[in-house]
C-alpha atoms as a PDB file:
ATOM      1  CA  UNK A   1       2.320  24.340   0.289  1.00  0.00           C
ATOM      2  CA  UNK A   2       0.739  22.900   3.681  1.00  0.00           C
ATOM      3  CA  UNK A   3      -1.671  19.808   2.843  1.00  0.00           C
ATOM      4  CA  UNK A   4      -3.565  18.727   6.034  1.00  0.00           C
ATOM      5  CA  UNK A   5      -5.154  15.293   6.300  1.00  0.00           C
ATOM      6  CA  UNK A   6      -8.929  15.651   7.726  1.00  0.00           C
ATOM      7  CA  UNK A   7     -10.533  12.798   9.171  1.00  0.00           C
ATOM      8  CA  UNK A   8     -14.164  12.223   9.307  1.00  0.00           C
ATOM      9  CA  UNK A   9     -16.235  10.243  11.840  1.00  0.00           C
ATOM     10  CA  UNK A  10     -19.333   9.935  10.134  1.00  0.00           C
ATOM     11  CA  UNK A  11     -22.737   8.018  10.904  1.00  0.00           C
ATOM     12  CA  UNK A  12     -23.110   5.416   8.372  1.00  0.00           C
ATOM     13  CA  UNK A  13     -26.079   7.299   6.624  1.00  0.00           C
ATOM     14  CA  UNK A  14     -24.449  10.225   6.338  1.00  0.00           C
ATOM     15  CA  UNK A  15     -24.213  11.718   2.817  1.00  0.00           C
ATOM     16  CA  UNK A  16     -23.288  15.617   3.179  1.00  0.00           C
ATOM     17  CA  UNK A  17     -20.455  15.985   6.112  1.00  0.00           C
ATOM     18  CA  UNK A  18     -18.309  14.777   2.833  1.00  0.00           C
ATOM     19  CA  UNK A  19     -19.606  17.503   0.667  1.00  0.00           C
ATOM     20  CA  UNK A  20     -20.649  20.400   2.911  1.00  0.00           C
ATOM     21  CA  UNK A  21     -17.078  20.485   4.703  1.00  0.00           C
ATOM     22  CA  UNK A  22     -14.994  19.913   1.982  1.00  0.00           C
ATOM     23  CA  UNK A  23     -16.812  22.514  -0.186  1.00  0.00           C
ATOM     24  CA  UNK A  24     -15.936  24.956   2.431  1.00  0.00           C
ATOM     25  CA  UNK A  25     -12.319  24.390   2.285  1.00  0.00           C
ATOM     26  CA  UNK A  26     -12.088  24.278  -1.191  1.00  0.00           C
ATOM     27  CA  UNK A  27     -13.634  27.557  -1.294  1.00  0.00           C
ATOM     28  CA  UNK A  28     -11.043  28.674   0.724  1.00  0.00           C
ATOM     29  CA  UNK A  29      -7.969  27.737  -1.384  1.00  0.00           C
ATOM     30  CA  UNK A  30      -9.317  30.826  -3.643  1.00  0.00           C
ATOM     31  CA  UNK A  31      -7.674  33.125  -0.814  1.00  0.00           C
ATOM     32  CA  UNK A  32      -4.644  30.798   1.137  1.00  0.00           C
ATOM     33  CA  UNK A  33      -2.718  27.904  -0.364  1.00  0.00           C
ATOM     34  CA  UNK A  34      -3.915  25.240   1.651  1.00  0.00           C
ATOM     35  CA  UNK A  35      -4.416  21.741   0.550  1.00  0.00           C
ATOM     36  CA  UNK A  36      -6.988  18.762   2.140  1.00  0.00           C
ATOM     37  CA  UNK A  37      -7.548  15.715   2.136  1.00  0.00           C
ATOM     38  CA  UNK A  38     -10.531  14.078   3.495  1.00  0.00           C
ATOM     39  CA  UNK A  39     -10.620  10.720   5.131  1.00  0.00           C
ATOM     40  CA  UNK A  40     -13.972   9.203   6.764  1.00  0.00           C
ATOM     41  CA  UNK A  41     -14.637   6.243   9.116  1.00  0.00           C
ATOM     42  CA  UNK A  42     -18.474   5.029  10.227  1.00  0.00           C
ATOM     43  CA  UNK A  43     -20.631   4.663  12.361  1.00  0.00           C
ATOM     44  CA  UNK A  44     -23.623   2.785  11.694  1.00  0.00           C
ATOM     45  CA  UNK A  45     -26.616   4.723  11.937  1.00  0.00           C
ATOM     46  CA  UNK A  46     -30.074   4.458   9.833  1.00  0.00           C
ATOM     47  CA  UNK A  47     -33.033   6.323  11.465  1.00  0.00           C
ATOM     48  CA  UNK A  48     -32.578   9.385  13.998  1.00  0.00           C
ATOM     49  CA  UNK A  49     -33.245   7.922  17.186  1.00  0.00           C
ATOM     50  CA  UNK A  50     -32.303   7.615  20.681  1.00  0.00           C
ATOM     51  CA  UNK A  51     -31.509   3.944  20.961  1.00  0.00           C
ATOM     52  CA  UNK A  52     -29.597   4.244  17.615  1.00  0.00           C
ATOM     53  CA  UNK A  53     -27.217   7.250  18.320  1.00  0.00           C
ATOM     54  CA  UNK A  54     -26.545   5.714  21.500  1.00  0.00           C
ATOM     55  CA  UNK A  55     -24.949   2.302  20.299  1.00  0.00           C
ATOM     56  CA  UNK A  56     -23.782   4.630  17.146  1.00  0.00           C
ATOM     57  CA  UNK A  57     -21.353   6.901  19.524  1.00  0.00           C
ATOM     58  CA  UNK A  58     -20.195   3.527  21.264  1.00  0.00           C
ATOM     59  CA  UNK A  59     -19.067   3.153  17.788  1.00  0.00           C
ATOM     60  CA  UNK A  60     -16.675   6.070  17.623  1.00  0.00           C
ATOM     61  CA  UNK A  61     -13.461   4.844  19.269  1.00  0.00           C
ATOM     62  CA  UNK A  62     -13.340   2.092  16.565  1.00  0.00           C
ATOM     63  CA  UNK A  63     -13.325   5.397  13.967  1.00  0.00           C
ATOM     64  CA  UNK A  64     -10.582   7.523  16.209  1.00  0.00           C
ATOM     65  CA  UNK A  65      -8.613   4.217  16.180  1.00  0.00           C
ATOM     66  CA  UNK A  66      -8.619   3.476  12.343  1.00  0.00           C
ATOM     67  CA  UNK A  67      -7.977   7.550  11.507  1.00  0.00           C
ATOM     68  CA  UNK A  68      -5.418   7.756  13.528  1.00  0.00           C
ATOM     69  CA  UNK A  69      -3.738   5.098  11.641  1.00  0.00           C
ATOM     70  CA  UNK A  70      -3.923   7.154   8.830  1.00  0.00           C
ATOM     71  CA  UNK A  71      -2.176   9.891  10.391  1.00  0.00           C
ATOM     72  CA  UNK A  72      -4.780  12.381  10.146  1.00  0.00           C
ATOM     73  CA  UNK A  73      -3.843  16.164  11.085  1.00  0.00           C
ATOM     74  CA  UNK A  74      -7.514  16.437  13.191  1.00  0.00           C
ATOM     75  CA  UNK A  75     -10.520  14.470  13.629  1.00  0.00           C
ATOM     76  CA  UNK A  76     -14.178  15.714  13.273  1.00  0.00           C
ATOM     77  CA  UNK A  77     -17.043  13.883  14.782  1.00  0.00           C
ATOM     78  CA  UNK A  78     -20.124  14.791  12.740  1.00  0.00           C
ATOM     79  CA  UNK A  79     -23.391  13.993  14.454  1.00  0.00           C
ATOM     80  CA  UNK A  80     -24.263  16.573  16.799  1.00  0.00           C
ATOM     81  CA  UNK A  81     -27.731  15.636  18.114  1.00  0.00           C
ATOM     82  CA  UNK A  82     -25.616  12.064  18.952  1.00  0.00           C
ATOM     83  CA  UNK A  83     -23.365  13.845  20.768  1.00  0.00           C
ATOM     84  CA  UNK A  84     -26.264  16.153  22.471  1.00  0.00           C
ATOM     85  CA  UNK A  85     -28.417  13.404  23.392  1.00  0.00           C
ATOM     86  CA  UNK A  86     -25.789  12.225  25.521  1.00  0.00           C
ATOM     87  CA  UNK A  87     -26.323  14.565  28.143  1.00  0.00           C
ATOM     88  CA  UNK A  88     -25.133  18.063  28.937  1.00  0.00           C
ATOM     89  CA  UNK A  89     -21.359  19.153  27.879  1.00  0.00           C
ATOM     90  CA  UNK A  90     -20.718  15.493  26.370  1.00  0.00           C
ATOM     91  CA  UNK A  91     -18.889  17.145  23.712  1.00  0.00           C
ATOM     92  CA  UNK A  92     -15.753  17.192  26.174  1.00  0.00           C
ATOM     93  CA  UNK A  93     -16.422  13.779  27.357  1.00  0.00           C
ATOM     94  CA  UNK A  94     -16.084  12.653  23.852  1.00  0.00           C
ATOM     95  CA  UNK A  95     -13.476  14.994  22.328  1.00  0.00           C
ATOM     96  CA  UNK A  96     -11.129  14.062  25.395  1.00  0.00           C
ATOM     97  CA  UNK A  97     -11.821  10.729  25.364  1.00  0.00           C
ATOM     98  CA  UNK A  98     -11.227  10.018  21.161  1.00  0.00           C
ATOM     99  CA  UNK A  99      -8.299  12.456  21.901  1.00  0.00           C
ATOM    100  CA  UNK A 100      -6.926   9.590  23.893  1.00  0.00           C
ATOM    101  CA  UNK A 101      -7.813   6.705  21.270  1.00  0.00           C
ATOM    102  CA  UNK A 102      -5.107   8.587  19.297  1.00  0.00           C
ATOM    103  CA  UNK A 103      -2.775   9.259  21.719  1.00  0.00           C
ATOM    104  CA  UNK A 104      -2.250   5.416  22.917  1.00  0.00           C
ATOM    105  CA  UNK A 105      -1.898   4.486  18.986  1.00  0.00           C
ATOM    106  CA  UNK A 106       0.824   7.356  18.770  1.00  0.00           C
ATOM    107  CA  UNK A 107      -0.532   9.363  16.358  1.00  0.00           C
ATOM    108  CA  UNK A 108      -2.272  12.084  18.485  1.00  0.00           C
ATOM    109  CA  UNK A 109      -4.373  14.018  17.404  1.00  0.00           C
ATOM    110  CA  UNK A 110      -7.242  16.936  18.092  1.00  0.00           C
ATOM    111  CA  UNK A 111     -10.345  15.698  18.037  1.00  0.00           C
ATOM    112  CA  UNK A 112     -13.605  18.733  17.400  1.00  0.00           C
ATOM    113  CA  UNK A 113     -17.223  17.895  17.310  1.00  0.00           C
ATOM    114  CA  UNK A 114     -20.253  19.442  15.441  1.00  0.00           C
ATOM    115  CA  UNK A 115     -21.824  19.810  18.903  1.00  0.00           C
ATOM    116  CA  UNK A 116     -19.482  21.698  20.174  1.00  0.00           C
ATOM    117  CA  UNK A 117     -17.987  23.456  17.237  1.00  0.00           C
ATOM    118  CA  UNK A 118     -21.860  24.782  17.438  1.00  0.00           C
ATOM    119  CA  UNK A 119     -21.804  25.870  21.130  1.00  0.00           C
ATOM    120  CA  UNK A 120     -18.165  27.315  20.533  1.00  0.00           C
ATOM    121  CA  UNK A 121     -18.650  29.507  17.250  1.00  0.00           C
ATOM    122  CA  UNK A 122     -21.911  30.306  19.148  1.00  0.00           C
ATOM    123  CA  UNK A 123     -20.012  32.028  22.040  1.00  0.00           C
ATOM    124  CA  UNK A 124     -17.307  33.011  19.360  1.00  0.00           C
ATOM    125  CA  UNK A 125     -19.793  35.295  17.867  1.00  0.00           C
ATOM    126  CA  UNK A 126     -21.293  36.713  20.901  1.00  0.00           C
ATOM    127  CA  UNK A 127     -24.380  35.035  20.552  1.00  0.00           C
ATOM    128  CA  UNK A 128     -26.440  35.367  23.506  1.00  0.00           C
ATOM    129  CA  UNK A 129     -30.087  34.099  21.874  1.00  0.00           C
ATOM    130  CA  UNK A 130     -30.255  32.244  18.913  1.00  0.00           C
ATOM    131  CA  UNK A 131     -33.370  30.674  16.437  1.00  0.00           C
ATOM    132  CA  UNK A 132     -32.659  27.043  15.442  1.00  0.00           C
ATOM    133  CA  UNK A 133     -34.253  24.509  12.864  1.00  0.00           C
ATOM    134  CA  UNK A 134     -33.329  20.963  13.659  1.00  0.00           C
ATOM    135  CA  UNK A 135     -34.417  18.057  11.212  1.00  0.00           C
ATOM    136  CA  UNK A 136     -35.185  15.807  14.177  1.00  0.00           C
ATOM    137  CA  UNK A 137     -38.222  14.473  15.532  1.00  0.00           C
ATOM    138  CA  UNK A 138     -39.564  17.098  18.224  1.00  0.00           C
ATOM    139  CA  UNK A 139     -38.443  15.160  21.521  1.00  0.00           C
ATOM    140  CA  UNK A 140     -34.570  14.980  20.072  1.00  0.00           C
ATOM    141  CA  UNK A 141     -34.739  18.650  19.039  1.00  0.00           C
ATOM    142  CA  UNK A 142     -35.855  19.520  22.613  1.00  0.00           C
ATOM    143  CA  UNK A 143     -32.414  18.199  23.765  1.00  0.00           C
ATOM    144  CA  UNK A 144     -31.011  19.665  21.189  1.00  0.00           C
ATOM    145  CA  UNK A 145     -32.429  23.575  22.582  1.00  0.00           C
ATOM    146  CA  UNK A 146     -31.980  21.940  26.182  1.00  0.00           C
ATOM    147  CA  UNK A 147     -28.145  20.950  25.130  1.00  0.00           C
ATOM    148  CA  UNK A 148     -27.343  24.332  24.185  1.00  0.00           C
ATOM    149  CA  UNK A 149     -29.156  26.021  26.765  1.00  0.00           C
ATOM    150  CA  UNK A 150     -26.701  24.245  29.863  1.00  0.00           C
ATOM    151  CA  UNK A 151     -23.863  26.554  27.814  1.00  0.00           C
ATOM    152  CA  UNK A 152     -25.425  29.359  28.470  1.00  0.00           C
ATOM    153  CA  UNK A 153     -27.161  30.468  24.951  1.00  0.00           C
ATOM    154  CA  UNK A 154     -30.905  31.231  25.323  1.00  0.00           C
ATOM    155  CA  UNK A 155     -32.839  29.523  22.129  1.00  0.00           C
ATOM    156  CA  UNK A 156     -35.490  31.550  22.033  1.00  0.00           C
ATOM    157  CA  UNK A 157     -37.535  29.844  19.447  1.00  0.00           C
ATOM    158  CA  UNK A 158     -36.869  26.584  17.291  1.00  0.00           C
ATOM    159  CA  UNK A 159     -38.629  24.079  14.447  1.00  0.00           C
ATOM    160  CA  UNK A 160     -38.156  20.631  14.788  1.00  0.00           C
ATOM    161  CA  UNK A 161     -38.895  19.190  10.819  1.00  0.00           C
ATOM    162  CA  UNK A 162     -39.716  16.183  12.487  1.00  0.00           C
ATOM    163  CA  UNK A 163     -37.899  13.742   9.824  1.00  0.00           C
ATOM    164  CA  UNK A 164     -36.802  10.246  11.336  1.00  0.00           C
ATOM    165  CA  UNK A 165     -35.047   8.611   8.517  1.00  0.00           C
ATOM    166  CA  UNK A 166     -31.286   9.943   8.065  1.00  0.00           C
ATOM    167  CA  UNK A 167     -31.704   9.910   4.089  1.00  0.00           C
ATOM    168  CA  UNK A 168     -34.713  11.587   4.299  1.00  0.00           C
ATOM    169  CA  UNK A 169     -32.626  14.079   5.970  1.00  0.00           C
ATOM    170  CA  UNK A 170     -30.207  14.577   3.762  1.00  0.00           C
ATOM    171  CA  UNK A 171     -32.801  14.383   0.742  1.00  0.00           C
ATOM    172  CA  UNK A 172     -34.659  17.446   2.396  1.00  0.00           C
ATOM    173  CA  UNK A 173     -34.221  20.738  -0.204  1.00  0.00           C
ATOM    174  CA  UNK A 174     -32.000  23.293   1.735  1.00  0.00           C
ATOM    175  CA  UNK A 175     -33.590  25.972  -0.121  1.00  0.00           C
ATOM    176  CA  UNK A 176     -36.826  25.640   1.646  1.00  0.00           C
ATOM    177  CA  UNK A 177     -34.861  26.463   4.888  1.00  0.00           C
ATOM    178  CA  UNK A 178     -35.082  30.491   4.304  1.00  0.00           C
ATOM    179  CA  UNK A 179     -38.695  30.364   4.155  1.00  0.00           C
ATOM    180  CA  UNK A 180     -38.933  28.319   7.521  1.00  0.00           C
ATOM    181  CA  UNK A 181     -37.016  31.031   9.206  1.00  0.00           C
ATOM    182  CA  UNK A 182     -38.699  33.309   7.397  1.00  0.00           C
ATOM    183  CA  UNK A 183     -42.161  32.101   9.467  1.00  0.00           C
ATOM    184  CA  UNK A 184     -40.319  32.577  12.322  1.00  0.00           C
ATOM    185  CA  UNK A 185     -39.879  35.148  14.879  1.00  0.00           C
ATOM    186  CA  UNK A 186     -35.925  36.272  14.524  1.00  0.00           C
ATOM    187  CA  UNK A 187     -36.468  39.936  15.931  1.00  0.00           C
ATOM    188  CA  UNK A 188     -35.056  39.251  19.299  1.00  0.00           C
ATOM    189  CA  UNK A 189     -32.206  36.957  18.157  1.00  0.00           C
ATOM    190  CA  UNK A 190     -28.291  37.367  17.879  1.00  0.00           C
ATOM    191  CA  UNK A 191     -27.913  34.590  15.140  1.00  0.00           C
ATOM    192  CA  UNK A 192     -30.176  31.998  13.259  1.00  0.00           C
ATOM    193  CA  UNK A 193     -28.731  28.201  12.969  1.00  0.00           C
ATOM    194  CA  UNK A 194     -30.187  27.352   9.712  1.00  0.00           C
ATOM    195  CA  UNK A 195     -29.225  23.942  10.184  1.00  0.00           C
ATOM    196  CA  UNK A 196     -28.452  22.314  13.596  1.00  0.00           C
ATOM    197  CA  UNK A 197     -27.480  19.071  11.598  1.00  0.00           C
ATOM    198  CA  UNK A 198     -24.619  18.271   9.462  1.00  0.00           C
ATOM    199  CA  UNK A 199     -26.637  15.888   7.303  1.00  0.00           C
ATOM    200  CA  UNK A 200     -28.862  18.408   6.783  1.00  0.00           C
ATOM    201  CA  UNK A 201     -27.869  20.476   3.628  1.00  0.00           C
ATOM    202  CA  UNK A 202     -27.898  24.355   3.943  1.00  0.00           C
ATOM    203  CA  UNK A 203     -24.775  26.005   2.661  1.00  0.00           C
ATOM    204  CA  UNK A 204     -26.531  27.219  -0.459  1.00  0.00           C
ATOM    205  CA  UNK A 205     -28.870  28.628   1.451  1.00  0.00           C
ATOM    206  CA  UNK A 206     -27.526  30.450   3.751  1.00  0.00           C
ATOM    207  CA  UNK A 207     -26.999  33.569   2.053  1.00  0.00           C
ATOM    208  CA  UNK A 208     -30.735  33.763   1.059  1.00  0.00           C
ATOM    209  CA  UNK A 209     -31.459  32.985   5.231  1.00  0.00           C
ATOM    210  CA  UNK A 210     -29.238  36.536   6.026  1.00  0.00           C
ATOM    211  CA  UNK A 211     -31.304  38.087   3.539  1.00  0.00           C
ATOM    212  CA  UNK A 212     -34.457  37.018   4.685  1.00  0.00           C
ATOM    213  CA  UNK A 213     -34.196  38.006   8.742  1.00  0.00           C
ATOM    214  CA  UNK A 214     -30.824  40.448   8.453  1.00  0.00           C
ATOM    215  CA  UNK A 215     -29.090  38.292  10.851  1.00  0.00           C
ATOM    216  CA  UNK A 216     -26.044  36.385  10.707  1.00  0.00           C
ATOM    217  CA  UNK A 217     -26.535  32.618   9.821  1.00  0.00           C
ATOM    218  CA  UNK A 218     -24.739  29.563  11.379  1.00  0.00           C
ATOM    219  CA  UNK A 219     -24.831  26.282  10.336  1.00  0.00           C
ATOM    220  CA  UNK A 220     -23.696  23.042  11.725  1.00  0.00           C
ATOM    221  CA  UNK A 221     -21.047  22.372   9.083  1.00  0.00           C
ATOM    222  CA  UNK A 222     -20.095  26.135   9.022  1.00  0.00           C
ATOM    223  CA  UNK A 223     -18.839  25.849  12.767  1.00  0.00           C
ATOM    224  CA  UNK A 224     -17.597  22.207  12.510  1.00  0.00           C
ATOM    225  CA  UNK A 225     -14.924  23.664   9.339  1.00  0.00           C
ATOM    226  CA  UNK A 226     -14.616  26.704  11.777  1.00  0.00           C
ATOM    227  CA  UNK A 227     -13.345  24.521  14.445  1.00  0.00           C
ATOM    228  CA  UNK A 228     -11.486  22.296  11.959  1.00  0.00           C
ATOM    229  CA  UNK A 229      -9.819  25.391  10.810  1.00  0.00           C
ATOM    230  CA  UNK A 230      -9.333  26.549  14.975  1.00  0.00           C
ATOM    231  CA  UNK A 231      -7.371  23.061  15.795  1.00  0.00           C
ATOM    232  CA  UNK A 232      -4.983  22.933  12.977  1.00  0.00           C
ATOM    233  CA  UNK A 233      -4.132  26.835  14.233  1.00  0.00           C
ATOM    234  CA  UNK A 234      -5.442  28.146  10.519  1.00  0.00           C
ATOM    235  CA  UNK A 235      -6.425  31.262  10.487  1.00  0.00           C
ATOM    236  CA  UNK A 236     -10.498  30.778   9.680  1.00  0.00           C
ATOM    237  CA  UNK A 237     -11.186  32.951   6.274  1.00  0.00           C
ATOM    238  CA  UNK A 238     -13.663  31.272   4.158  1.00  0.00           C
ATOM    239  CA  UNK A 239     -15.199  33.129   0.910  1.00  0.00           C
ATOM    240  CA  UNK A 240     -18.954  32.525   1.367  1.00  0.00           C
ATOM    241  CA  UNK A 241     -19.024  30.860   4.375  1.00  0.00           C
ATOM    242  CA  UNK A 242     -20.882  33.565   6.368  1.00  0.00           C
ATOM    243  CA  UNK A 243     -20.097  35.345   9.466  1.00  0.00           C
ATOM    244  CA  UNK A 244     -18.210  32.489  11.330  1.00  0.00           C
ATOM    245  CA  UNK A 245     -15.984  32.088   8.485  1.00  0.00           C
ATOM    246  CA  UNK A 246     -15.252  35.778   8.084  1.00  0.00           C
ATOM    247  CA  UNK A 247     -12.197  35.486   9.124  1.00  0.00           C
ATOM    248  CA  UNK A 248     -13.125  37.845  12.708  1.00  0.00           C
ATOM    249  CA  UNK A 249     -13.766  35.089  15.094  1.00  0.00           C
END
């Protein structure tokens, strides 16, 4: 049996990327043999702001640098307005450049981030215009729609929750999520992304969201175990993980 070490690069308030993600690949042990172990390093990070997630990602080589001494088989860096608010395809930057933090400890390893595990499984699916719901306050969710517009995905329309404090993201019920999308106009869309935040819980709700507007639903942690699955060259099967993790993309 393979067993894969998973290391996580989490903000310091963080309290779902090490349930969501690991709840996903325990699910899929009921259909391949696959073992994981998760491993986390942080980042600290209270309240959702610019200033913070700035001096937050300067934070994330020190992370890289103590996974890697673990030996970890991949490396997932879980904040993906951080990551957006960075500027336009940072997601490279930063995957190439903690890439490299592993390298020069030689224990090299692939490094995927929510961001653009997002964008990617975005593209993946064919996704051409998508609605989002973001936790954050209005002007980080505009990046967010901004972000994802430079890769070439129209958002057509998006809800910014407007919640500041990171616990008080986490703390949010994900089964109000399907009736916010519900309000919203999804006619014109190729795929909803319940949750454009991995600290914002929605994998119980997602099958209730693809009831409610008949379109497939993406989440945050869906494509960050998507591309988890991608960079350990898994094949990316997931019982109940919705269309991403269907095993067709």
């Amino acid at each position: 049996m393979n067993a894969f070490r998973v290391g996580q690069i989490v903000p310091s308030s963080n309290v779902t990327m090490e349930t969501e993600i690991p709840a996903l690949l325990t699910m899929r042990s009921s259909v391949h043999p696959e073992r994981f172990t998760f491993h986390s390093s942080r980042m600290r990070m209270k309240k959702v702001t610019s200033e913070e997630l700035k001096a937050m990602d300067a934070d994330s080589d020190r992370c890289a640098l103590e996974l890697s001494d673990a030996r970890v088989d991949v490396l997932g860096y879980a904040c993906l307005v951080a990551i957006m608010s960075m500027g336009h395809g940072y997601h490279r930057k930063s995957a190439e450049r903690l890439s490299g933090v592993t390298r020069d400890n030689n224990a090299e390893a692939p490094v995927i981030t929510s961001a653009g595990a997002l964008v990617d499984g975005l593209h993946a699916m064919g996704a051409n215009r998508i609605a989002l719901v973001a936790p954050y306050l209005k002007p980080l969710t505009e990046m967010v729609v901004d972000y994802i517009r430079a890769e070439g995905i129209e958002v057509v329309v998006w809800k910014a929750l407007e919640i500041q404090d990171n616990l008080d993201v986490a703390a949010h019920d994900p089964m109000r999520l399907p009736g916010i999308v519900a309000e919203m106009d999804t006619a014109d869309v190729d795929v909803v992304v319940l949750s454009a935040c991995v600290q914002m819980p929605s994998l119980r709700a997602v099958p209730m969201a693809e009831a409610v507007t008949g379109k497939p639903v993406v989440t945050a942690a869906i494509a960050t175990t998507w591309a988890i699955l991608k960079a350990l060259n898994l094949d990316t099967l997931v019982p109940g993980g919705g269309a991403l993790l269907s095993g067709q993309y």
